[in-house]
Protein backbone atom coordinates (compact mmCIF):
# COMPACT_ATOMS: atom_id res chain seq x y z
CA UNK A 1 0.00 0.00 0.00
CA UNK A 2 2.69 2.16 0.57
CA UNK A 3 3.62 5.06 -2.39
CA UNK A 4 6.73 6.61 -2.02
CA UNK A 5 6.16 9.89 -3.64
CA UNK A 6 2.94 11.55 -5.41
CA UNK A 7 3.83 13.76 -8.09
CA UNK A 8 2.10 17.06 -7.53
CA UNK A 9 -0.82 18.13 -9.30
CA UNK A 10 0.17 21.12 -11.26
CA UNK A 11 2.39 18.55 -13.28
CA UNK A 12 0.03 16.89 -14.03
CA UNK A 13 -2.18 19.18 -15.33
CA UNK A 14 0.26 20.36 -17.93
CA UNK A 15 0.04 18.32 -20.85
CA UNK A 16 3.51 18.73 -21.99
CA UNK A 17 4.91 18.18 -18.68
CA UNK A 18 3.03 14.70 -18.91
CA UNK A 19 4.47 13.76 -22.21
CA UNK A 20 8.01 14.71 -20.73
CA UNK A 21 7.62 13.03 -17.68
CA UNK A 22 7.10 10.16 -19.54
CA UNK A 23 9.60 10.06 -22.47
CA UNK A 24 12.18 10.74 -19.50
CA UNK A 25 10.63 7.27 -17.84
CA UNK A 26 10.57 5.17 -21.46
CA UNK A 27 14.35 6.65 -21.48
CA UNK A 28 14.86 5.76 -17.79
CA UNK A 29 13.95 1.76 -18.70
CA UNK A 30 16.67 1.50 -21.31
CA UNK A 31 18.96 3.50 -19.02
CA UNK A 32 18.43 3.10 -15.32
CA UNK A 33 21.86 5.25 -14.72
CA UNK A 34 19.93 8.23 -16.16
CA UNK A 35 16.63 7.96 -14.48
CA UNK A 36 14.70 11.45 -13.00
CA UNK A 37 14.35 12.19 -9.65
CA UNK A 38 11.11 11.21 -8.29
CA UNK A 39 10.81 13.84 -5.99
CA UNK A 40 12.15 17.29 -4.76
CA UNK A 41 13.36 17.73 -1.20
CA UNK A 42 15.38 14.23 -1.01
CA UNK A 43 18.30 14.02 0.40
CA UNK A 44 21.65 13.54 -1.16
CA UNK A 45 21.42 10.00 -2.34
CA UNK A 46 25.14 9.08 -0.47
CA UNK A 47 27.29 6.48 -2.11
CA UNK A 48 25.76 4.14 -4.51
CA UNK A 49 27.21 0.48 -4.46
CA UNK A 50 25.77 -2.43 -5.14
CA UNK A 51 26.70 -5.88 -3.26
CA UNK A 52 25.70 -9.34 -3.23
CA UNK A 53 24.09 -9.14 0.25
CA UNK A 54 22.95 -6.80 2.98
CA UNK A 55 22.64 -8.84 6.26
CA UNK A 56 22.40 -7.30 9.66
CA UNK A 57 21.86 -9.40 12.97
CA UNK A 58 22.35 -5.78 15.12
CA UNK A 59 24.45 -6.95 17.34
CA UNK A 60 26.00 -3.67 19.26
CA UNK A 61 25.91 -2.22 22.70
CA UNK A 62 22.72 -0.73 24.01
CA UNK A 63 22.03 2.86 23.02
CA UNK A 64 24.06 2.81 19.68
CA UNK A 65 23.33 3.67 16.77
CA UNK A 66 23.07 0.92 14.08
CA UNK A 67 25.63 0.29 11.63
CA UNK A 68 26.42 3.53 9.75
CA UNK A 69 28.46 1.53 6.97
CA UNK A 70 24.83 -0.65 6.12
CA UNK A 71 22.85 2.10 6.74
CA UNK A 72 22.08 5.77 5.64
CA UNK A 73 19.68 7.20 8.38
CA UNK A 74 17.46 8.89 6.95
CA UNK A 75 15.79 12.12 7.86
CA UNK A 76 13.43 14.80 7.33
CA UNK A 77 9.53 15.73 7.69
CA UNK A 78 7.18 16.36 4.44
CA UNK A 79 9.52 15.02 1.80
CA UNK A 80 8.14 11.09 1.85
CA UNK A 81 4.58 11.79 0.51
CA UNK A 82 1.76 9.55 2.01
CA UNK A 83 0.67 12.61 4.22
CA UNK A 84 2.83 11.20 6.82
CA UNK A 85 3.46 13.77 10.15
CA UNK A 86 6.47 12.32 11.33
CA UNK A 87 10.10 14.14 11.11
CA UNK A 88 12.71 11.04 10.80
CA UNK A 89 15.67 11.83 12.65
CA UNK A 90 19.20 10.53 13.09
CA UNK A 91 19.75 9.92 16.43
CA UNK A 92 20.10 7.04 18.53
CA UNK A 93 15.82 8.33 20.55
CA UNK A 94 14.72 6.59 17.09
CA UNK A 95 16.91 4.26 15.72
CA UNK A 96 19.14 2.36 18.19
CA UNK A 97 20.19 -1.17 18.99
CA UNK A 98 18.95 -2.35 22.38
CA UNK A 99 21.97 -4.44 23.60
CA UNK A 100 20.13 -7.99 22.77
CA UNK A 101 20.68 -8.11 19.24
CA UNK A 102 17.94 -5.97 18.55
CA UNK A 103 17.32 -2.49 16.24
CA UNK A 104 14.76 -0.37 17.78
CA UNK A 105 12.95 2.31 15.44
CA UNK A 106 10.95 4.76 17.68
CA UNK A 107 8.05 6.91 17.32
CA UNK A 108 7.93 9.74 19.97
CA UNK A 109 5.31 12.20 20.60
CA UNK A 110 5.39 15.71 22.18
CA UNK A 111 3.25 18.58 22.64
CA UNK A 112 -0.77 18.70 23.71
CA UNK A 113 -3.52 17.49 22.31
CA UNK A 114 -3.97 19.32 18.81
CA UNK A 115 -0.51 20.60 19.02
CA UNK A 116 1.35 17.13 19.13
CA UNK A 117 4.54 16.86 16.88
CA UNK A 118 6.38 13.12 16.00
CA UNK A 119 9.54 11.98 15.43
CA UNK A 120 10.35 8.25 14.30
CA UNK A 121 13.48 6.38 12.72
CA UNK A 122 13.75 4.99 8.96
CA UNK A 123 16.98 3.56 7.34
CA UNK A 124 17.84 2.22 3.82
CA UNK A 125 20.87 0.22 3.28
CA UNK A 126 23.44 2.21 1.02
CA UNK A 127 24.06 -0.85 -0.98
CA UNK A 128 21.76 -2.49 -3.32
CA UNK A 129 21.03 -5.84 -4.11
CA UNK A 130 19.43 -7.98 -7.11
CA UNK A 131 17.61 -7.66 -8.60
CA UNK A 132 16.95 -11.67 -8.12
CA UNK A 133 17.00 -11.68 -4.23
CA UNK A 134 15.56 -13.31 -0.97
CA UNK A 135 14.97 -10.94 1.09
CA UNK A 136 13.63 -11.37 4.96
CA UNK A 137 13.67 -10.20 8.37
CA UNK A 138 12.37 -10.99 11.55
CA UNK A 139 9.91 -8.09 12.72
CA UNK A 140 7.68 -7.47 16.20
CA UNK A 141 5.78 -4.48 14.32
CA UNK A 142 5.08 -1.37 16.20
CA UNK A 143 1.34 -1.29 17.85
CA UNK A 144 -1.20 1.80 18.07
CA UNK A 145 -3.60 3.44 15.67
CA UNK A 146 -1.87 5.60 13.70
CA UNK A 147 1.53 3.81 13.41
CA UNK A 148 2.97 2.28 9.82
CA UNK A 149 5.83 0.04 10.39
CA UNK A 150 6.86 -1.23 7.12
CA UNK A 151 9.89 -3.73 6.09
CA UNK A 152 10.37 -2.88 1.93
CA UNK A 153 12.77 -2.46 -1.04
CA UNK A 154 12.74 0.48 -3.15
CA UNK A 155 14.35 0.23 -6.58
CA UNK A 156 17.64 2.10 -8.33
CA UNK A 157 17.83 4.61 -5.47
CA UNK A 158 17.77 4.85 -1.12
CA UNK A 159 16.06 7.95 -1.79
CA UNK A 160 13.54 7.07 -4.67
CA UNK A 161 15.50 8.86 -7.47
CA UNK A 162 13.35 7.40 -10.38
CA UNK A 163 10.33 6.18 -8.64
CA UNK A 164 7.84 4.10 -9.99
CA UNK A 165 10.36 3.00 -13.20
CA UNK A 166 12.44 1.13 -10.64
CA UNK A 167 9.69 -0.18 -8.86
CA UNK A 168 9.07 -0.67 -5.34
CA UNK A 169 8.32 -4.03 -3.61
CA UNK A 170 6.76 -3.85 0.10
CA UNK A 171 7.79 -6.86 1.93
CA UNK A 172 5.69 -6.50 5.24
CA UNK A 173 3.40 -3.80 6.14
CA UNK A 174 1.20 -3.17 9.36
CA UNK A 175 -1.13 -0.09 10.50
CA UNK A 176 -2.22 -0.22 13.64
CA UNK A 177 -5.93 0.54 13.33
CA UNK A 178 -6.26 -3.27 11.58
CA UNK A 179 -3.40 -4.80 13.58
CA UNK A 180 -4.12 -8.05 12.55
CA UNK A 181 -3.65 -7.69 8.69
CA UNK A 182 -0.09 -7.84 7.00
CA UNK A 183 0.03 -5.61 3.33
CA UNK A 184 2.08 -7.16 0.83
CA UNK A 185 2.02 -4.57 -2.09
CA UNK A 186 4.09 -3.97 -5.59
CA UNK A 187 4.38 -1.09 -7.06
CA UNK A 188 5.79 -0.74 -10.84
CA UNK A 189 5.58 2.26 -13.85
CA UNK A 190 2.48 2.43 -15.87
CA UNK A 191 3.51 4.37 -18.90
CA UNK A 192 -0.02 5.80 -19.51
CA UNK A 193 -0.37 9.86 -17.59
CA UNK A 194 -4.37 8.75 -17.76
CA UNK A 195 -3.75 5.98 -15.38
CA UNK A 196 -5.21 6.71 -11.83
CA UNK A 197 -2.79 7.08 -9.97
CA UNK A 198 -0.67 8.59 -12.98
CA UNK A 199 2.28 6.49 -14.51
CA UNK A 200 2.06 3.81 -11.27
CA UNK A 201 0.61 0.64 -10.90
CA UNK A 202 0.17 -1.72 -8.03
CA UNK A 203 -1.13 -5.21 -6.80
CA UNK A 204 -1.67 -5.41 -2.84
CA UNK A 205 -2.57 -8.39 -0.69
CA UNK A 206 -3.86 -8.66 2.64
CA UNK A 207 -3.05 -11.72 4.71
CA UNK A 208 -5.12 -11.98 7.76
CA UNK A 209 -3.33 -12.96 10.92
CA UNK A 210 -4.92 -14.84 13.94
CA UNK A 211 -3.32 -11.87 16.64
CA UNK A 212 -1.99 -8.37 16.02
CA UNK A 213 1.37 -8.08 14.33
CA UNK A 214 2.90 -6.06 17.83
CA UNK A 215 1.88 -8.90 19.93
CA UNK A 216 5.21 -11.13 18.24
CA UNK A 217 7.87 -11.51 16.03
CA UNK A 218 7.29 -12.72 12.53
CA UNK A 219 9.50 -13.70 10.22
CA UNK A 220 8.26 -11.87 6.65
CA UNK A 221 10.04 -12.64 3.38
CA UNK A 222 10.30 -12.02 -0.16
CA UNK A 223 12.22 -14.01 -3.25
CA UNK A 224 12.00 -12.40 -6.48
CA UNK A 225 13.05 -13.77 -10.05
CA UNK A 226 13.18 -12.45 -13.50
CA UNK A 227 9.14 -13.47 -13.77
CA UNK A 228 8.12 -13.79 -10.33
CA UNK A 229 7.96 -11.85 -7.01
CA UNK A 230 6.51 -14.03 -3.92
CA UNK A 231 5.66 -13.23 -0.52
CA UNK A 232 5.84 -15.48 2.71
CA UNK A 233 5.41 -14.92 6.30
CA UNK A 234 7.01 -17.38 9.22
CA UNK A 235 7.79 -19.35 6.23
CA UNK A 236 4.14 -20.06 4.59
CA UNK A 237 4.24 -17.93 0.71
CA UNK A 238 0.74 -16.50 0.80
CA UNK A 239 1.25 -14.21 -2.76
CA UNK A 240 2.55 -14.56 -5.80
CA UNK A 241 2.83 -11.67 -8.51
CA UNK A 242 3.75 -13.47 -12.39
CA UNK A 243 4.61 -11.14 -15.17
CA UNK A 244 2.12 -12.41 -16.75
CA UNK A 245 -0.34 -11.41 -14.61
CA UNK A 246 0.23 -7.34 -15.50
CA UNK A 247 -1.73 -6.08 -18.00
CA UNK A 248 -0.03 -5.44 -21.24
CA UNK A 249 0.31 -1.69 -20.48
CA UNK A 250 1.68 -2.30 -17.09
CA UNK A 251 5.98 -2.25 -16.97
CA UNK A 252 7.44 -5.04 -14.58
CA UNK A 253 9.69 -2.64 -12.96
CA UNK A 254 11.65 -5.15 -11.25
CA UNK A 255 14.91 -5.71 -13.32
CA UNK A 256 17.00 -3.31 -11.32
CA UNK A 257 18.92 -3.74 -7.52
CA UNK A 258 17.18 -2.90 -4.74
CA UNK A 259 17.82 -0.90 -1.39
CA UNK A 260 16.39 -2.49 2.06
CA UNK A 261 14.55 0.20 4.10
CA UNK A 262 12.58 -0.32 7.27
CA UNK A 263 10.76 2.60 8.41
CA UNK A 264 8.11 3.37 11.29
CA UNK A 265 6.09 6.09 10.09
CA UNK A 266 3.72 8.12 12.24
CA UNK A 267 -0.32 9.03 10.55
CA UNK A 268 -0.82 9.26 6.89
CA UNK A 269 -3.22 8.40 4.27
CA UNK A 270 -3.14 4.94 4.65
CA UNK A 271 -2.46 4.38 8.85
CA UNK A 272 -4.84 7.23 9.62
CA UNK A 273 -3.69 10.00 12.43
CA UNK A 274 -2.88 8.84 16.01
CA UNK A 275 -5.24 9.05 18.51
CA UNK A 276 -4.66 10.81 21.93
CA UNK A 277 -4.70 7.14 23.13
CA UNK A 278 -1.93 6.02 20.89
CA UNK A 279 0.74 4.81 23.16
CA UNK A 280 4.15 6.37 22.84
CA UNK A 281 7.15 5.78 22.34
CA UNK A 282 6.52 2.80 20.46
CA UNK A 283 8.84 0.57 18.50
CA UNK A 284 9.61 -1.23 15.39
CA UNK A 285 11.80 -4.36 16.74
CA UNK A 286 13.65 -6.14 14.56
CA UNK A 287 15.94 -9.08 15.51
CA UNK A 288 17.73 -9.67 11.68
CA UNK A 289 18.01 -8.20 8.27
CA UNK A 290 19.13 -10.60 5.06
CA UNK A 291 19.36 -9.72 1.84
CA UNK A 292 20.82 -12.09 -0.94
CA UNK A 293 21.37 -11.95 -4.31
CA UNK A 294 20.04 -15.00 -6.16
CA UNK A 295 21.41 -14.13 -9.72
């Protein structure tokens, strides 16, 4: 369910901005080196490497920050679309290890009623991997209405830099106003500027779970191939998206590496705004990252 960006809608009320946006996308297929930014506002996209794996266990002493040579931390407020209200931050009151080979990412609230502000974690590994991977983690999701913990892989760039060409691939998902339902979404280019949402497609799943996602850990995976992408959770597949599935128009944007990024966000279009009975802080625990290329 998750979008990383919406365009915004002056663009795409000028007809020749459409056309251009999508000649640079056609372009951005036979070049992925060359693709558009997605968005303004991101930050500098750091180093970009690409490696046969990305595995974390986060292993480190309590109160530390997780490993800045996997990770970019990633911050900011009103530059990740979704009408999120968080501001990500870098420091170790959102994204920490806890001493037990644990990362914690943090949502905090301050403020009164009506006047709260939020702050959270999100990181996305500086390499990439792929684009035929396994990919899977071991997750106790972050509880309370209006909190979006989400284990996914963005395409080409950490930051989104050519967003929906490269595609986007959402491993594990969880709001917690339906805590019992895991989101398993893909997200690929639709070349068409009619298409509602413009120039994006995507095929979600919801796999109902017997207790909420907070109340455990859950091990949530994801093994794609040149044809196929497939989702499992403690081990049981429950999805599978074929290429031939997509409608002819539809682009299987899925033929580039891919950056890890687990994120807590805080409201949003999707998770809905936090209630003064939200509990905070709440966390995002997760015991292992591993990433592996299969090609």
């Amino acid at each position: 369910m998750r979008r990383f960006v919406r365009l915004p809608a002056p663009w795409l009320r000028a007809g020749w901005v459409r056309w251009l946006v999508v000649g640079l996308a056609l372009a951005a297929l036979a070049a992925p080196t060359l693709l558009p930014a997605a968005r303004s506002g991101a930050e500098p996209a750091g180093p970009q490497l690409v490696s046969a794996v990305v595995v974390d266990p986060f292993n480190g002493p309590i109160g530390s920050l997780p490993n800045t040579s996997i990770w970019q931390l990633q911050t900011g407020s009103g530059v990740w679309g979704n009408g999120e209200v968080q501001n990500y931050t870098d420091t170790v009151s959102n994204a920490s290890l806890d001493g037990h080979g644990h990362l914690l990412l943090t949502a905090r609230r301050t403020g009164t009623p009506g006047h709260y502000t939020y702050t959270s974690g999100r990181l996305a590994s500086w390499a990439a991997v792929g684009p035929t991977l396994h990919a899977e983690a071991r997750i106790k999701m972050a509880g309370g209405y209006g909190l979006w913990p989400t284990f996914w892989l963005i395409g080409g760039n950490p930051n989104g830099a050519g967003w929906p060409v490269t595609g986007e691939l959402d491993v594990a998902e969880s709001i917690g106003r339906i805590p019992t339902s895991l989101y398993a979404t893909a997200h690929g280019f639709q070349p068409d500027p009619t298409a509602k949402p413009p120039f994006h497609w995507q095929s979600a799943t919801i796999r109902h779970m017997s207790k909420p996602l907070s109340a455990g850990f859950h091990t949530y995976a994801l093994d794609v191939t040149s044809n196929t992408v497939t989702w499992s959770v403690d081990h049981h597949v429950y999805k599978v998206l074929h290429r031939s599935d997509l409608p002819t128009q539809d682009v299987w944007s899925f033929n580039v590496p891919f950056h890890v990024i687990l994120s807590l966000a805080v409201g949003g279009w999707f998770a809905g705004e936090p209630k003064t009975s939200t509990h905070f802080p709440a966390s995002m625990v997760v015991d292992y990252v591993s990433v592996t290329s299969t090609s």
